[in-house]
C-alpha atoms as a PDB file:
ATOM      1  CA  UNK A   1     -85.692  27.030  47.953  1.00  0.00           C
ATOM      2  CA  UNK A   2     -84.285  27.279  51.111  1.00  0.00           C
ATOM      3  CA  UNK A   3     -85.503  28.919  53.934  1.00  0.00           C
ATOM      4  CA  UNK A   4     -82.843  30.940  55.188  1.00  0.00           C
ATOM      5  CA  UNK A   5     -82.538  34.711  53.810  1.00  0.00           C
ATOM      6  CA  UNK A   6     -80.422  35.396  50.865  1.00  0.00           C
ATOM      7  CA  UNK A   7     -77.679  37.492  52.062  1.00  0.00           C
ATOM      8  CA  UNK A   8     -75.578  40.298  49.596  1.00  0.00           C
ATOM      9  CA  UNK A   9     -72.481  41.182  50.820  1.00  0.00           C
ATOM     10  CA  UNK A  10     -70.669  44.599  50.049  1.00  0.00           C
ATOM     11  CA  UNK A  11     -67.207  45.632  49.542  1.00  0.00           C
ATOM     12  CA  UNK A  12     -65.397  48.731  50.461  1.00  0.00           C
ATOM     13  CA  UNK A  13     -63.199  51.047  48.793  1.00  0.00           C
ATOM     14  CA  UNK A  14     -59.740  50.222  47.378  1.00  0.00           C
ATOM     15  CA  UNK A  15     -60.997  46.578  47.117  1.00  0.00           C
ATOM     16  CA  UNK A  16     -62.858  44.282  45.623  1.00  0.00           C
ATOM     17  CA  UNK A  17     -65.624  41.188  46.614  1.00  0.00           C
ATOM     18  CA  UNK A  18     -63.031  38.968  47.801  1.00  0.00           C
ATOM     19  CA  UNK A  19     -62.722  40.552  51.414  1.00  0.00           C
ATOM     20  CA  UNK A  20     -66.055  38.230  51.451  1.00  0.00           C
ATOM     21  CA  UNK A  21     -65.560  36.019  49.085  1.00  0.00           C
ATOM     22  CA  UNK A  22     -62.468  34.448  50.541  1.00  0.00           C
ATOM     23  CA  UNK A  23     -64.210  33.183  54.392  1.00  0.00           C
ATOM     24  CA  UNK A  24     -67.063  34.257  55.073  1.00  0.00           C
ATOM     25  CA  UNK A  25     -69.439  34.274  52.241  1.00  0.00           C
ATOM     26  CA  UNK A  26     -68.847  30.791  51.633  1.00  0.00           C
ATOM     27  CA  UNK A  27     -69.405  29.919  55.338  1.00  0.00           C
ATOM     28  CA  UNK A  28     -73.094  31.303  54.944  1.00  0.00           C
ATOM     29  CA  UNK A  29     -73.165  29.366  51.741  1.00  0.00           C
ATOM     30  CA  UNK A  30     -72.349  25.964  53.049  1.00  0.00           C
ATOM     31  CA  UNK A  31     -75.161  26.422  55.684  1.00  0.00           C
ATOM     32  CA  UNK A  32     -77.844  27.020  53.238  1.00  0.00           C
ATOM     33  CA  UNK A  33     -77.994  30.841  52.198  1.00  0.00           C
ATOM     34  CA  UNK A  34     -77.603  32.306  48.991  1.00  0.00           C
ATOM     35  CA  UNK A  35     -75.130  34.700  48.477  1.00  0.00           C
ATOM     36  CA  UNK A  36     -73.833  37.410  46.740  1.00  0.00           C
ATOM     37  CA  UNK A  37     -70.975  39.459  46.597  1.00  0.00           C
ATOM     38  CA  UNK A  38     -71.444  41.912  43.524  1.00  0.00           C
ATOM     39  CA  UNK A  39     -68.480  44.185  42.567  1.00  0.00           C
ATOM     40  CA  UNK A  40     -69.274  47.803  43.007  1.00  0.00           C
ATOM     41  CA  UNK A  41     -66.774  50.149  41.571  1.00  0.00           C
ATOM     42  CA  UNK A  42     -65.444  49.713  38.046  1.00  0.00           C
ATOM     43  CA  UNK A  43     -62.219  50.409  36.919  1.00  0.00           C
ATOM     44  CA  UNK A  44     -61.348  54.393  36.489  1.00  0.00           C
ATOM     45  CA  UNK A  45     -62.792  55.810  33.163  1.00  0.00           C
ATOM     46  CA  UNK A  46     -63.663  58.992  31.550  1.00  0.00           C
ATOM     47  CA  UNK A  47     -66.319  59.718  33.796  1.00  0.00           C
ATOM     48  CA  UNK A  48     -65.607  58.441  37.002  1.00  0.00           C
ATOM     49  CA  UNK A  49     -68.115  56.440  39.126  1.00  0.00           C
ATOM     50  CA  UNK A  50     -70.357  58.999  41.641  1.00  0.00           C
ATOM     51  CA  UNK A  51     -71.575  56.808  44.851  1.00  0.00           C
ATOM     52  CA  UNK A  52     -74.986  56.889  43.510  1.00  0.00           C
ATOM     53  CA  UNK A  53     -73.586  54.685  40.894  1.00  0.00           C
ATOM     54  CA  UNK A  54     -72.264  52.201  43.721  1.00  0.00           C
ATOM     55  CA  UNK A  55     -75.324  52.545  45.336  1.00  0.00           C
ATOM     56  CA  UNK A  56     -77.402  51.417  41.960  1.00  0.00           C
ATOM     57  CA  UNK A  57     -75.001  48.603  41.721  1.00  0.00           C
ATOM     58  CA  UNK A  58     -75.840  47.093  45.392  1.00  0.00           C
ATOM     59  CA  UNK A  59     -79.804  48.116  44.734  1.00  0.00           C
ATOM     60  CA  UNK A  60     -79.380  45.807  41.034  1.00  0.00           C
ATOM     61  CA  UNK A  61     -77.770  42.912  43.194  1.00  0.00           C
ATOM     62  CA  UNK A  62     -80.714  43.212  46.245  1.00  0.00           C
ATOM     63  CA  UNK A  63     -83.398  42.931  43.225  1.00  0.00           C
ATOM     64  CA  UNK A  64     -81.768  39.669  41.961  1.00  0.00           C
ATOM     65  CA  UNK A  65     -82.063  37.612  45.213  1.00  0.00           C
ATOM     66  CA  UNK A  66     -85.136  35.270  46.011  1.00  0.00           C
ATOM     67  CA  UNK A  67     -86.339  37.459  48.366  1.00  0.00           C
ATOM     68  CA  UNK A  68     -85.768  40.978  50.303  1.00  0.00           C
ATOM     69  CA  UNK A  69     -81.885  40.135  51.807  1.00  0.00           C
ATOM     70  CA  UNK A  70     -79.802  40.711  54.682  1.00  0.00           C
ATOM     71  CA  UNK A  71     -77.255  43.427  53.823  1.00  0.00           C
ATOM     72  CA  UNK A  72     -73.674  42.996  55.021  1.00  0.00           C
ATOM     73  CA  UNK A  73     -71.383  45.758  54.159  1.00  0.00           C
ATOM     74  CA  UNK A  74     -67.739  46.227  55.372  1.00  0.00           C
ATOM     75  CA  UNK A  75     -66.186  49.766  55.363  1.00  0.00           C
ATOM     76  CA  UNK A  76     -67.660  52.027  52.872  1.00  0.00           C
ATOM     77  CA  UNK A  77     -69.779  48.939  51.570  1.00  0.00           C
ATOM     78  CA  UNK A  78     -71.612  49.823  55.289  1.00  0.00           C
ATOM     79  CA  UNK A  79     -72.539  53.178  54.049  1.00  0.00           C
ATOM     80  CA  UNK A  80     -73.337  51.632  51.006  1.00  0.00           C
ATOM     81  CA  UNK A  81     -76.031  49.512  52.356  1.00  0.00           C
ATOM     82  CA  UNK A  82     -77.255  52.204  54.243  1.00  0.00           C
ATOM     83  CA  UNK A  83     -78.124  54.005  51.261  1.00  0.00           C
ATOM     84  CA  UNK A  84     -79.742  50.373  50.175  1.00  0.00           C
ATOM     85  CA  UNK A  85     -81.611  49.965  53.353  1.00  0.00           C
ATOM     86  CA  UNK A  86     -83.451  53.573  52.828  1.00  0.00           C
ATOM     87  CA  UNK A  87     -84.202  52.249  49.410  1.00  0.00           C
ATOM     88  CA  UNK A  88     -85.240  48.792  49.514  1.00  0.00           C
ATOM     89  CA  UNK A  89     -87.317  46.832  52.473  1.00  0.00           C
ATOM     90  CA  UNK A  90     -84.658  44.565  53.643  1.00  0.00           C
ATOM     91  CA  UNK A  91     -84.323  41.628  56.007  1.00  0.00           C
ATOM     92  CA  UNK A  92     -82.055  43.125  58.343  1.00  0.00           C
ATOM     93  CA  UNK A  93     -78.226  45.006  57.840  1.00  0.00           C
ATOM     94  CA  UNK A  94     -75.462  44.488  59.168  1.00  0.00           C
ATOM     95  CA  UNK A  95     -72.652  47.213  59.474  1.00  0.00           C
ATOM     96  CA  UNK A  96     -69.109  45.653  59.860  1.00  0.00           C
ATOM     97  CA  UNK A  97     -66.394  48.678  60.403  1.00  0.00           C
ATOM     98  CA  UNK A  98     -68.990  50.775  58.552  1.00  0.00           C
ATOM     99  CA  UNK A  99     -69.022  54.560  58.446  1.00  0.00           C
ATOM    100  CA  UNK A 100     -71.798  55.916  60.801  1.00  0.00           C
ATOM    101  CA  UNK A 101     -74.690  58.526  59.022  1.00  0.00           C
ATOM    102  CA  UNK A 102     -72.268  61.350  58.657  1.00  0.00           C
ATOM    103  CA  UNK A 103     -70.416  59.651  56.037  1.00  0.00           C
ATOM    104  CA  UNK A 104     -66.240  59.192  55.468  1.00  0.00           C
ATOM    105  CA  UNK A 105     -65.570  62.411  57.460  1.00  0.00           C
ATOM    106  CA  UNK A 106     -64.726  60.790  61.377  1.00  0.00           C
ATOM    107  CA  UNK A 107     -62.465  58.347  59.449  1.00  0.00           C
ATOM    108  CA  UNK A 108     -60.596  60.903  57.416  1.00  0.00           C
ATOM    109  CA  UNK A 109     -60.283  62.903  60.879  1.00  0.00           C
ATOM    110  CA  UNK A 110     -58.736  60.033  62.644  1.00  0.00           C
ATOM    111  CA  UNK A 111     -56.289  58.769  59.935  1.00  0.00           C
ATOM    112  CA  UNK A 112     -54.711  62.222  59.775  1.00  0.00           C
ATOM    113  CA  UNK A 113     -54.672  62.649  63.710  1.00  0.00           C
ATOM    114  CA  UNK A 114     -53.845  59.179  64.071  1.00  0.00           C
ATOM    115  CA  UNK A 115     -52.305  57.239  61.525  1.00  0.00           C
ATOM    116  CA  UNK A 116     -51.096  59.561  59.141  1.00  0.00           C
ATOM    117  CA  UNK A 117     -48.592  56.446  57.564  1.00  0.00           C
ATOM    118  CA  UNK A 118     -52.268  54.762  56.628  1.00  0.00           C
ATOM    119  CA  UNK A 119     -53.824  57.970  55.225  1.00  0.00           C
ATOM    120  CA  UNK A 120     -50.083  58.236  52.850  1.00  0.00           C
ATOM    121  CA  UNK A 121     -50.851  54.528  51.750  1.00  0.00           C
ATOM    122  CA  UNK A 122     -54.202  55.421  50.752  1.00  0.00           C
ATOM    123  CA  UNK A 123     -53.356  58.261  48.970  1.00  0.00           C
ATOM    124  CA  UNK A 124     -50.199  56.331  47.139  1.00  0.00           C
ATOM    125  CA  UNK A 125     -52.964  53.587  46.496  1.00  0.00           C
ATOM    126  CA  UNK A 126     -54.957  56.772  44.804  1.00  0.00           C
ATOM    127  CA  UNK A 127     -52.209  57.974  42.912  1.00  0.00           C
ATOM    128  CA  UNK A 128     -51.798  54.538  41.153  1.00  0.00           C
ATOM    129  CA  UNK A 129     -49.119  52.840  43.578  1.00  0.00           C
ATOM    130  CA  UNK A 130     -50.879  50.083  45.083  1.00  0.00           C
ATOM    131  CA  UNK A 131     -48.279  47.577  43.814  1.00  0.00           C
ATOM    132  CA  UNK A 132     -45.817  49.716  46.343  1.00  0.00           C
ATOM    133  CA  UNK A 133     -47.448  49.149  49.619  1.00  0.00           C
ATOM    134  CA  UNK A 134     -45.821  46.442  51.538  1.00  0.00           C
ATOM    135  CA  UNK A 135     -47.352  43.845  53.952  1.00  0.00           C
ATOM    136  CA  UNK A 136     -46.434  45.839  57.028  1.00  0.00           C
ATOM    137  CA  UNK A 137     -48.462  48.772  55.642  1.00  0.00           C
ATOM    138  CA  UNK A 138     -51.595  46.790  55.106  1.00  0.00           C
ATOM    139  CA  UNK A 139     -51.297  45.119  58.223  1.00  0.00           C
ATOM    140  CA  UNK A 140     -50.890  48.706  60.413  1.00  0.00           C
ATOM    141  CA  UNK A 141     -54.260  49.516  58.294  1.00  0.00           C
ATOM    142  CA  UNK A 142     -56.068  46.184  58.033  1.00  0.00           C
ATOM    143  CA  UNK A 143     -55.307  44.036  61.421  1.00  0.00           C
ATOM    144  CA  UNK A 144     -53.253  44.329  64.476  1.00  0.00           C
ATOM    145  CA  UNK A 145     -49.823  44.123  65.330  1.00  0.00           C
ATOM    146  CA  UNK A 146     -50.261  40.548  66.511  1.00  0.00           C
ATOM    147  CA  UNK A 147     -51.675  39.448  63.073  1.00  0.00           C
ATOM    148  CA  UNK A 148     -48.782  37.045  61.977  1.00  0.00           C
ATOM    149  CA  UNK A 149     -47.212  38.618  58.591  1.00  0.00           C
ATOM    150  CA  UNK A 150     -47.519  35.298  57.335  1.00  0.00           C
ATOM    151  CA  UNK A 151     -51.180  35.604  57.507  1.00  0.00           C
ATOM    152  CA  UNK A 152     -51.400  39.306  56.225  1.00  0.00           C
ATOM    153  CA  UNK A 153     -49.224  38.123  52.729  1.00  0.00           C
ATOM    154  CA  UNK A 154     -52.076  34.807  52.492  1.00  0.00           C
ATOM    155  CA  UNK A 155     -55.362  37.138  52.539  1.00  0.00           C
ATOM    156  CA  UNK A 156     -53.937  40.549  50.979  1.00  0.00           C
ATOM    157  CA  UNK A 157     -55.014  41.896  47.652  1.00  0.00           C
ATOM    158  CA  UNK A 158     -53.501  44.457  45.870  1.00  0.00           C
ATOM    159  CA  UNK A 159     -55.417  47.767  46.522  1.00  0.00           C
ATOM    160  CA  UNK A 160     -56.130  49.616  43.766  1.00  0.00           C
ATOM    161  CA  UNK A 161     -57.612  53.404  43.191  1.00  0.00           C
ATOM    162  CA  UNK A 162     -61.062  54.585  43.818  1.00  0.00           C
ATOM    163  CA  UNK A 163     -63.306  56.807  42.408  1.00  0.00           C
ATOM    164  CA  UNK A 164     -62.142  60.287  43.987  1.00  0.00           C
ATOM    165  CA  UNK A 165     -65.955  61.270  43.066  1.00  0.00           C
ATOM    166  CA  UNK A 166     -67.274  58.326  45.204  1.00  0.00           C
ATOM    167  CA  UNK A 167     -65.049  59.111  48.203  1.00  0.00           C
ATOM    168  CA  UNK A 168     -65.898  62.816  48.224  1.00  0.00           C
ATOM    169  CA  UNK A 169     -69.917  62.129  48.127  1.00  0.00           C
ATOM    170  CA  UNK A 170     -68.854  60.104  50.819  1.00  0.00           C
ATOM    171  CA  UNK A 171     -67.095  62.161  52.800  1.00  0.00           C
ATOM    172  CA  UNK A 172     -69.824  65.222  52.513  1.00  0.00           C
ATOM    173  CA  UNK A 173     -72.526  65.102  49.659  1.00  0.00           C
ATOM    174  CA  UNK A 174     -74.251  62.123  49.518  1.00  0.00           C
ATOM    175  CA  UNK A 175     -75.368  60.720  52.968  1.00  0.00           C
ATOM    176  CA  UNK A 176     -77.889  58.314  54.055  1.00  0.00           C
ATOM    177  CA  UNK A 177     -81.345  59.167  54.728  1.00  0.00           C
ATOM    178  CA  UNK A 178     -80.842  57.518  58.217  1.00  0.00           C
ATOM    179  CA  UNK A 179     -84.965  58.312  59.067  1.00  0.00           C
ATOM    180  CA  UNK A 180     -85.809  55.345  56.577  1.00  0.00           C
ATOM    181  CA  UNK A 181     -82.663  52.929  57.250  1.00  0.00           C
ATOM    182  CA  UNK A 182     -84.317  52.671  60.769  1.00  0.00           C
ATOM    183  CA  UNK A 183     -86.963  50.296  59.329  1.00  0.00           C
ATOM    184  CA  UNK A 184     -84.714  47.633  59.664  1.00  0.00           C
ATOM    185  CA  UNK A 185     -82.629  45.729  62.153  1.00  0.00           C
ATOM    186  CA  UNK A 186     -79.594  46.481  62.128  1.00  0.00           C
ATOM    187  CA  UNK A 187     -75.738  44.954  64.018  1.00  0.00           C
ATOM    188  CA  UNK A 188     -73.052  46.966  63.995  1.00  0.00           C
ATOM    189  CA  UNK A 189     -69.807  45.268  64.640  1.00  0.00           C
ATOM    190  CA  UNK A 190     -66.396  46.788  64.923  1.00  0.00           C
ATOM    191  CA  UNK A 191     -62.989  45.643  65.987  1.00  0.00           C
ATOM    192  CA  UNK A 192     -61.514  47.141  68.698  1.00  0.00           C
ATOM    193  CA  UNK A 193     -58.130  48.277  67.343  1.00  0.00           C
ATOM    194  CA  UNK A 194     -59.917  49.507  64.127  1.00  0.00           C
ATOM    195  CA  UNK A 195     -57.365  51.962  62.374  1.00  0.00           C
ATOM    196  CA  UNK A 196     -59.551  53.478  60.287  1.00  0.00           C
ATOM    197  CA  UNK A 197     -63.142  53.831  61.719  1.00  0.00           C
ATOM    198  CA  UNK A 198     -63.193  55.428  65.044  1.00  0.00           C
ATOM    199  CA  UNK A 199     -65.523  53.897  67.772  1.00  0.00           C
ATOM    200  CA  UNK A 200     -67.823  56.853  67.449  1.00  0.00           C
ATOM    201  CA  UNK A 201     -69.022  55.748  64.396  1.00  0.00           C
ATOM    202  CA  UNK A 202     -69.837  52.607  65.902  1.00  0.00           C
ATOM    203  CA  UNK A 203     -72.108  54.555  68.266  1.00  0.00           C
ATOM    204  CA  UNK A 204     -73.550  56.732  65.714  1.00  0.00           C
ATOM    205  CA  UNK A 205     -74.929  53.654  64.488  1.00  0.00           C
ATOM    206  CA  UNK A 206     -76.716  52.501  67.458  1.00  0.00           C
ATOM    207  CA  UNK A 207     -77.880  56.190  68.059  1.00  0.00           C
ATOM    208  CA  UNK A 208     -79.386  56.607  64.691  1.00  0.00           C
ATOM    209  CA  UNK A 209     -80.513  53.133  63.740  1.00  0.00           C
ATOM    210  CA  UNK A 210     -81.091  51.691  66.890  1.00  0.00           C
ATOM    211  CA  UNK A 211     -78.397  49.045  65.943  1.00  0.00           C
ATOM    212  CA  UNK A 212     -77.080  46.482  68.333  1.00  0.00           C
ATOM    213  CA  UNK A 213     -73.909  46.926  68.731  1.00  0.00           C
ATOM    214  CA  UNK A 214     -70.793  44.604  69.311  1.00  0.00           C
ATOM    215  CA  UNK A 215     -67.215  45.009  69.726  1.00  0.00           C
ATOM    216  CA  UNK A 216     -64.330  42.239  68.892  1.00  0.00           C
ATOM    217  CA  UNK A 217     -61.778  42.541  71.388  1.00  0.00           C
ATOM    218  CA  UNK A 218     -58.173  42.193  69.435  1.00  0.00           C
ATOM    219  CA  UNK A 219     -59.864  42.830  65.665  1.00  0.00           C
ATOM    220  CA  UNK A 220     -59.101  45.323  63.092  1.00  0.00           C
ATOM    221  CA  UNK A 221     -60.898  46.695  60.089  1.00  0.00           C
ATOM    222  CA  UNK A 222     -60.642  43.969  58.089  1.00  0.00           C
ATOM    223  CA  UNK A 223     -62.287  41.923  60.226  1.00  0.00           C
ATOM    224  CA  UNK A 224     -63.721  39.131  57.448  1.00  0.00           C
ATOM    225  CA  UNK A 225     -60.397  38.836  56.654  1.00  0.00           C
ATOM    226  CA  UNK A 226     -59.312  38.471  60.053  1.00  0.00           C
ATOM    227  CA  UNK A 227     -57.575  35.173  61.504  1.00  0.00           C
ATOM    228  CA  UNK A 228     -60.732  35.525  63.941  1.00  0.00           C
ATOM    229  CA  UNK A 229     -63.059  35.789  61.001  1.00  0.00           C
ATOM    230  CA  UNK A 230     -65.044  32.902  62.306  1.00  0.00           C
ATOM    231  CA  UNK A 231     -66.222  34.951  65.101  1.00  0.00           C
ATOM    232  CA  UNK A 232     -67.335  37.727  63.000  1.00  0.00           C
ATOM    233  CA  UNK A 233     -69.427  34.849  60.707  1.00  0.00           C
ATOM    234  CA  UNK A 234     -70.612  33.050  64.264  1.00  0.00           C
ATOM    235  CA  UNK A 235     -71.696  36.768  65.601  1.00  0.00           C
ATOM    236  CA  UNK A 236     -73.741  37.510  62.282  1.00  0.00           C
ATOM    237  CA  UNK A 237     -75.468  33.923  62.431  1.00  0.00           C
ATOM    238  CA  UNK A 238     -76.390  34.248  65.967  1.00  0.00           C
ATOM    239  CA  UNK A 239     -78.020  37.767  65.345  1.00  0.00           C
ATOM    240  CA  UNK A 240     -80.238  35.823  62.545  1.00  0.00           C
ATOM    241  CA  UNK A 241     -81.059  33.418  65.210  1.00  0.00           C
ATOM    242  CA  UNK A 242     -81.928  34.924  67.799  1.00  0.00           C
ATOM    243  CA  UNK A 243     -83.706  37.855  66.051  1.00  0.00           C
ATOM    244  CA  UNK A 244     -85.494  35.365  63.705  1.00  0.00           C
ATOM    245  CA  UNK A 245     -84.397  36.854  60.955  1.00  0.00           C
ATOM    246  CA  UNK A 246     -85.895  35.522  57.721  1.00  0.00           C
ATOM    247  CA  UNK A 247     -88.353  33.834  60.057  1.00  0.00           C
ATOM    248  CA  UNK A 248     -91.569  35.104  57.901  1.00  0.00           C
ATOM    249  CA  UNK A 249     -89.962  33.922  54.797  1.00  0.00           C
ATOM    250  CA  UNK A 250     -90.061  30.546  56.506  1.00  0.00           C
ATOM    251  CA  UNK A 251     -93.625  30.337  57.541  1.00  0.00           C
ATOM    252  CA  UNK A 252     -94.410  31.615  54.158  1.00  0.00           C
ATOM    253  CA  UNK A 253     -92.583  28.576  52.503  1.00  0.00           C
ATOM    254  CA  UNK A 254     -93.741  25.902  54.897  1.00  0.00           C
ATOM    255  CA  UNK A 255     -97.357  27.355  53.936  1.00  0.00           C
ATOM    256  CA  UNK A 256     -97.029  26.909  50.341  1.00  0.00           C
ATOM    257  CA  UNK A 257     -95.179  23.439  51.113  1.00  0.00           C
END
């Protein structure tokens, strides 16, 4: 059993688990965590998914691990594991271009004040025409203009619709209760030229959980599947570090050993 704490990584909407699965899951892998990247939403049925149902999803993946994780989430996987951190005693969270406590709502203000070309991709994505965005599209959303287009073609998947349920509780119904996600440490990292997420959410997080906070100078929102995605991995391992996260489970084991 190794030492290190197990460490579930979450997916945001239009997407799937390899925005983790590609880099940086199997970085933290390779150096001796176990990992998880569980898929959250399910393909659109008769009764589409509510957030809650995400939610149970991430809380079914926490309970499977060796021990109480850390939670990475990316996007609306970050408001995700908010909801899991007010749920489940954790080992720390992570936020990476996540949401802040109020939900989808600064994001949907800024795409339509900002980048109303992203906001019509989404909603084509919605309306079943994922196939139909191009690489320039995803790059305006997902990196920066400096991410070669060579690069964007390698690393992009095909976005495909979301649960218009999900995204509404979201956006307004279904929060976090931020009071309780304040029992853990929490990092909050956000790219600087993040399209979709404006910085304020990025200080809502320190302001309500107390979260360090860090900003990568020429990043995105896709940031683990960023050509700097090393740094984001290097950043996260360094918080463990220094915060000595996981560092009870390892006097605990050397006890027993």
């Amino acid at each position: 059993m190794s030492d290190k704490p197990p460490i579930l990584f979450l997916h945001g909407a239009f997407g799937g688990p390899e925005v983790w699965t590609r880099f940086v899951a199997p970085w933290f892998a390779a150096r001796g965590h176990q990992v998880a990247a569980p898929r959250l939403s399910t393909p659109l049925s008769a009764r589409p998914a509510r957030l809650r149902d995400y939610v149970a999803r991430a809380v079914a993946a926490a309970d499977a691990l060796d021990a109480p994780p850390v939670v990475v989430g990316h996007s609306l996987g970050g408001l995700i594991a908010q909801h899991l951190a007010a749920r489940r005693r954790l080992a720390g969270l992570v936020l990476v271009g996540s949401p802040g406590p109020v939900g989808l709502g600064p994001a949907l203000w800024q795409l339509s004040s900002q980048a109303p070309d992203i906001l019509a991709s989404f909603l084509a994505t919605q309306a079943g025409g994922g196939a139909t965005i191009g690489l320039e599209a995803i790059r305006r959303a997902l990196f920066t203009r400096e991410t070669p287009i060579e690069w964007v073609a390698d690393v992009a998947f095909q976005p495909g619709p979301e649960s218009p349920l999900a995204l509404l509780d979201a956006l307004t119904w279904d929060l976090p209760a931020w009071f309780l996600v304040r029992r853990a440490r929490v990092l909050a990292i956000q790219g600087d030229s993040d399209a979709l997420v404006p910085i304020t959410d990025l200080w809502a997080n320190a302001l309500a959980y107390g979260a360090e906070t860090e900003l990568m100078r020429g990043c995105g929102h896709g940031l683990p599947l960023d050509p700097h995605w090393r740094s984001l991995a290097w950043r996260i391992n360094a918080w463990l570090d220094e915060r000595r996260i996981g560092a009870d489970r390892a006097g605990r084991i050397g006890a027993i050993g």
